[in-house]
N, C-alpha and C. Protein backbone atom coordinates (compact mmCIF):
# COMPACT_ATOMS: atom_id res chain seq x y z
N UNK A 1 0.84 -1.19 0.00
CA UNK A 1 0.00 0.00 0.00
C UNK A 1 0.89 1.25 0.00
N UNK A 2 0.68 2.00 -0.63
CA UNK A 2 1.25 3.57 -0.99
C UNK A 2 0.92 4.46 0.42
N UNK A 3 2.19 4.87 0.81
CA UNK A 3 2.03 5.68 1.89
C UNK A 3 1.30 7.35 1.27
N UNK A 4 0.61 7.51 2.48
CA UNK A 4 0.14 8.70 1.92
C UNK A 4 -0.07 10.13 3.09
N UNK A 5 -0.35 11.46 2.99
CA UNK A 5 -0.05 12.57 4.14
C UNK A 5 -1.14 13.30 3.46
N UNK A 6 -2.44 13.39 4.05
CA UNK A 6 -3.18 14.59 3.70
C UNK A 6 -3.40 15.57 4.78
N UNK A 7 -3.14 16.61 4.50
CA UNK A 7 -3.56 17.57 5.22
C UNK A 7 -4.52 18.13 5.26
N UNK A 8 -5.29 18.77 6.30
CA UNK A 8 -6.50 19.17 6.49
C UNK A 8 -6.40 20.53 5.59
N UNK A 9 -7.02 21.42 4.52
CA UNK A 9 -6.87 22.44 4.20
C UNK A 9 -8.57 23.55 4.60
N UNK A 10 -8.99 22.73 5.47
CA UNK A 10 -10.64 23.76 5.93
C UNK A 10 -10.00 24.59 6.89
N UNK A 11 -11.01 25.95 6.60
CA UNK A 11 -10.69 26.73 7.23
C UNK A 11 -10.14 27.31 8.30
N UNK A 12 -10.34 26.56 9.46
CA UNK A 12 -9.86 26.51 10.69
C UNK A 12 -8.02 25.82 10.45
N UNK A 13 -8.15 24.72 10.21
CA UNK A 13 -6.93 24.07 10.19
C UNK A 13 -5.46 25.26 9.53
N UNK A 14 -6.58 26.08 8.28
CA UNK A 14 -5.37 26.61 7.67
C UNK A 14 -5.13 27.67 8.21
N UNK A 15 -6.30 28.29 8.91
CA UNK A 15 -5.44 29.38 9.59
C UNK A 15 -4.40 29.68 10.78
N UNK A 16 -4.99 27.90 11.17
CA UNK A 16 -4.37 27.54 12.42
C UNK A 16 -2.48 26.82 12.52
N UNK A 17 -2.63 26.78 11.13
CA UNK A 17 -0.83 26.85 10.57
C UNK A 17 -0.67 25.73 9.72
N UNK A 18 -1.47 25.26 9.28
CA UNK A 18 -1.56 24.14 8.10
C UNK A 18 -1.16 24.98 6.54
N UNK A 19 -1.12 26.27 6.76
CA UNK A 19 -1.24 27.08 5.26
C UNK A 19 0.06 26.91 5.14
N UNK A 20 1.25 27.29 6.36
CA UNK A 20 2.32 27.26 6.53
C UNK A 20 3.15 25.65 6.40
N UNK A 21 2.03 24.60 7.11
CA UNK A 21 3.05 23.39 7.18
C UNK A 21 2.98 22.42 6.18
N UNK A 22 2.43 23.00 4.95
CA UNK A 22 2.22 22.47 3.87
C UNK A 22 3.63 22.78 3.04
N UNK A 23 4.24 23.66 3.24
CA UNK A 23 5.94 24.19 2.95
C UNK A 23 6.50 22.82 3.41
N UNK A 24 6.48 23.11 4.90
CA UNK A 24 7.39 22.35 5.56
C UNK A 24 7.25 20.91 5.24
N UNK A 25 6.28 20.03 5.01
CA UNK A 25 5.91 18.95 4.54
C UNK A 25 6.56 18.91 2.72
N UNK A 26 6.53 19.44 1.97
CA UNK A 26 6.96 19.83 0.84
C UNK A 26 8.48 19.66 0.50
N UNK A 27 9.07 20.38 2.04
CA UNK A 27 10.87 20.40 2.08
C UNK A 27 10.99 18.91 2.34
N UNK A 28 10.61 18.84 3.23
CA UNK A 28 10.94 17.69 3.96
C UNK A 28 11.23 16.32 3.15
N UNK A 29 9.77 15.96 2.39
CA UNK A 29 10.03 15.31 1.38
C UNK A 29 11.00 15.31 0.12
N UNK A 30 11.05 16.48 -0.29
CA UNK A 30 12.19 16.68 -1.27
C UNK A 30 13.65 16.02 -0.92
N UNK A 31 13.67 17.03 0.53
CA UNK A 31 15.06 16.64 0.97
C UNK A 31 15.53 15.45 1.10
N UNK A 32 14.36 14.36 1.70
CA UNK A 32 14.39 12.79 1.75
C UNK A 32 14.59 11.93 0.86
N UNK A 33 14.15 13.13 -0.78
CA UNK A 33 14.21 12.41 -1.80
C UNK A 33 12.33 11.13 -2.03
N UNK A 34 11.33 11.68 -1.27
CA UNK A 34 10.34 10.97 -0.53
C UNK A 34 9.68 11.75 -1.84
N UNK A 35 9.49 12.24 -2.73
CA UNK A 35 8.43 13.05 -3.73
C UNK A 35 7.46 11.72 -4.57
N UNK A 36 8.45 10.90 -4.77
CA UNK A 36 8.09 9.63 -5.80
C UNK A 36 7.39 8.74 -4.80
N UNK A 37 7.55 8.89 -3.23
CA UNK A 37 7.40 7.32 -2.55
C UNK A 37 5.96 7.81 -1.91
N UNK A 38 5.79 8.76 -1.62
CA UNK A 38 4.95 9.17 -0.60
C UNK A 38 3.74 10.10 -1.53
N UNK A 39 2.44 10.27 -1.29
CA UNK A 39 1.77 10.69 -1.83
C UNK A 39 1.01 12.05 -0.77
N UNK A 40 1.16 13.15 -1.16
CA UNK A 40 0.97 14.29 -0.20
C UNK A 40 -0.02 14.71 -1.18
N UNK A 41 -1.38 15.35 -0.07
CA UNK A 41 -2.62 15.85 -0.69
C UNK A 41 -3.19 16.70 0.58
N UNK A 42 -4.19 17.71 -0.16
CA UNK A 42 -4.98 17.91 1.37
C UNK A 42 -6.52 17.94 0.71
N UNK A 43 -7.59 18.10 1.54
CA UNK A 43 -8.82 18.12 2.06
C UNK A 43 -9.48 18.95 2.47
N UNK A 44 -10.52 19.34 1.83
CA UNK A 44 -10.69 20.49 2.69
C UNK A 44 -11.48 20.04 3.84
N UNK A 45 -11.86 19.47 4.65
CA UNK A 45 -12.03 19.61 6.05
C UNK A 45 -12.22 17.85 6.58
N UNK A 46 -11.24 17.64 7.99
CA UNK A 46 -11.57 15.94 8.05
C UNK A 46 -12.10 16.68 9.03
N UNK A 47 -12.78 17.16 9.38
CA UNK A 47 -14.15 16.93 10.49
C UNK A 47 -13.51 16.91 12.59
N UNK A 48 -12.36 17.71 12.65
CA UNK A 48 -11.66 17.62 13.61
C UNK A 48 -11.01 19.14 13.93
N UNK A 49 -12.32 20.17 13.59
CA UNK A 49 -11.66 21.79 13.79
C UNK A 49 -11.35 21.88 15.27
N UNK A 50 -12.37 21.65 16.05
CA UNK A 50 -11.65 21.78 17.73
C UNK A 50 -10.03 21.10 18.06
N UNK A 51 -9.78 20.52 17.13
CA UNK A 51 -8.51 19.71 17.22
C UNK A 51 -7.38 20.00 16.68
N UNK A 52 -7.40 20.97 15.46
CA UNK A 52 -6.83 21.50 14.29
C UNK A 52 -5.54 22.39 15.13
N UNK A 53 -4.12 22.11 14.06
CA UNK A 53 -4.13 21.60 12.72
C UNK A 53 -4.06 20.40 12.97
N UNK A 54 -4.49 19.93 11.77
CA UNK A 54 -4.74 18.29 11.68
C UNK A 54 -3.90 17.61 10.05
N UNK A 55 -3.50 16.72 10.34
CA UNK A 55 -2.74 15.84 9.55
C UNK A 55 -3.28 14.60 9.61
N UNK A 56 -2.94 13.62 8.28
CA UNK A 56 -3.07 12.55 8.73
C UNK A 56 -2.31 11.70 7.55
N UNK A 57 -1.68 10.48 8.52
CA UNK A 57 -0.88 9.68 7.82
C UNK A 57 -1.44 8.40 7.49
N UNK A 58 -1.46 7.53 6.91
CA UNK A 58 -2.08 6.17 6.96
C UNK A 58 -3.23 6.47 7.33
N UNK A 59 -3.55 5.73 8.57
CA UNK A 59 -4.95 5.40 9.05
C UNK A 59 -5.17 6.61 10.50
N UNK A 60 -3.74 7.22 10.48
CA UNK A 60 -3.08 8.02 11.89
C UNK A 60 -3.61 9.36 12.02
N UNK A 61 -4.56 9.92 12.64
CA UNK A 61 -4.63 11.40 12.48
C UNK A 61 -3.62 12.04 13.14
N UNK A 62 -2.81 13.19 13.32
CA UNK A 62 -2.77 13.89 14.44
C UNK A 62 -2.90 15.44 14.70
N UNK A 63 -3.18 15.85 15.90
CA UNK A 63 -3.73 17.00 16.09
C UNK A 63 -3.02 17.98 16.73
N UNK A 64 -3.49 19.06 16.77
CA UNK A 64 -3.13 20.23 17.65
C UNK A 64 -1.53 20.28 17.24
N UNK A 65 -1.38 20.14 15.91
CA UNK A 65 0.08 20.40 15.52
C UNK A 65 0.99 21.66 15.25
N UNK A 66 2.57 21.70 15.77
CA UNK A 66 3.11 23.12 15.97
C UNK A 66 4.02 22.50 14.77
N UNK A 67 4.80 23.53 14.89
CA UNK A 67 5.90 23.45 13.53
C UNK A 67 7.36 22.22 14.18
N UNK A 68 7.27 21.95 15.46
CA UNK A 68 8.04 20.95 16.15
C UNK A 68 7.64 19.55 16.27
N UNK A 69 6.48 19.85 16.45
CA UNK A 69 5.00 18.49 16.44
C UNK A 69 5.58 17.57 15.12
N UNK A 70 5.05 18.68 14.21
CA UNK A 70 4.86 18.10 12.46
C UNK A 70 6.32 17.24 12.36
N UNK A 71 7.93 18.11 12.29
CA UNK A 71 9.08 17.39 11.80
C UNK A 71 9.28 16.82 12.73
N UNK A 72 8.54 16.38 13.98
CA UNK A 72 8.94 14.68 14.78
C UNK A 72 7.94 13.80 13.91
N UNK A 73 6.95 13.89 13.95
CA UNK A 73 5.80 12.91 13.23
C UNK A 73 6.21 12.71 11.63
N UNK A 74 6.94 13.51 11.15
CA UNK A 74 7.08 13.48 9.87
C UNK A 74 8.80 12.35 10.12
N UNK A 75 9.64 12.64 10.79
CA UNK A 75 10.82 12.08 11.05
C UNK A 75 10.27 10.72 11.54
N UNK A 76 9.34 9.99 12.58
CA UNK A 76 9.11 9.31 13.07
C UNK A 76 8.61 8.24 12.18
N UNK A 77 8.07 8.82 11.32
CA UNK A 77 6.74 8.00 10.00
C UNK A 77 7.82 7.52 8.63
N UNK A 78 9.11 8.45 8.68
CA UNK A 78 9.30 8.66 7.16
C UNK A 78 10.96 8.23 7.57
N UNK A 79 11.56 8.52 8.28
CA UNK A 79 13.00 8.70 8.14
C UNK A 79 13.86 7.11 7.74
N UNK A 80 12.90 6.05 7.73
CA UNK A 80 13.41 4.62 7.06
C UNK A 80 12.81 4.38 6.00
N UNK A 81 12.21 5.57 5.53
CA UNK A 81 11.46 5.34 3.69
C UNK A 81 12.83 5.92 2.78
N UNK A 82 13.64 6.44 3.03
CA UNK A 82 14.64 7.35 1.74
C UNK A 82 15.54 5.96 1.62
């Protein structure tokens, strides 16, 4: 199964720093060389604004994400895919 990262892009989420960690998700992959392996998309709303920003990996949501949050979860999920 194809790994995949959608991000929440509804309103709440993006103002709440998803507009921004859609960059950082972007580098990240590049840098890993992860563009071909990993499939990055967003949504406009998974239904989790009290919770936002929201990500989700596989089957994994996670929430209430900062810009420190995201590159552990992103390092944690990805760093034995390159």
């Amino acid at each position: 199964m194809e790994k995949q990262i959608i991000i929440c892009m509804g309103s709440s989420c993006f103002a709440r720093g998803n507009k921004n960690y859609v960059e950082i998700i972007k580098k990240y992959l590049n840098e890993h060389n992860l563009t071909n392996k990993i499939v990055f998309k967003g949504q406009l709303c998974s239904d989790n604004c009290s919770k936002g920003p929201v990500i989700q990996i596989g089957d994994v949501e996670y929430f209430e994400l900062d810009e420190t949050k995201l590159k552990r979860i992103l390092h944690e999920n990805f760093d034995n895919e390159a």
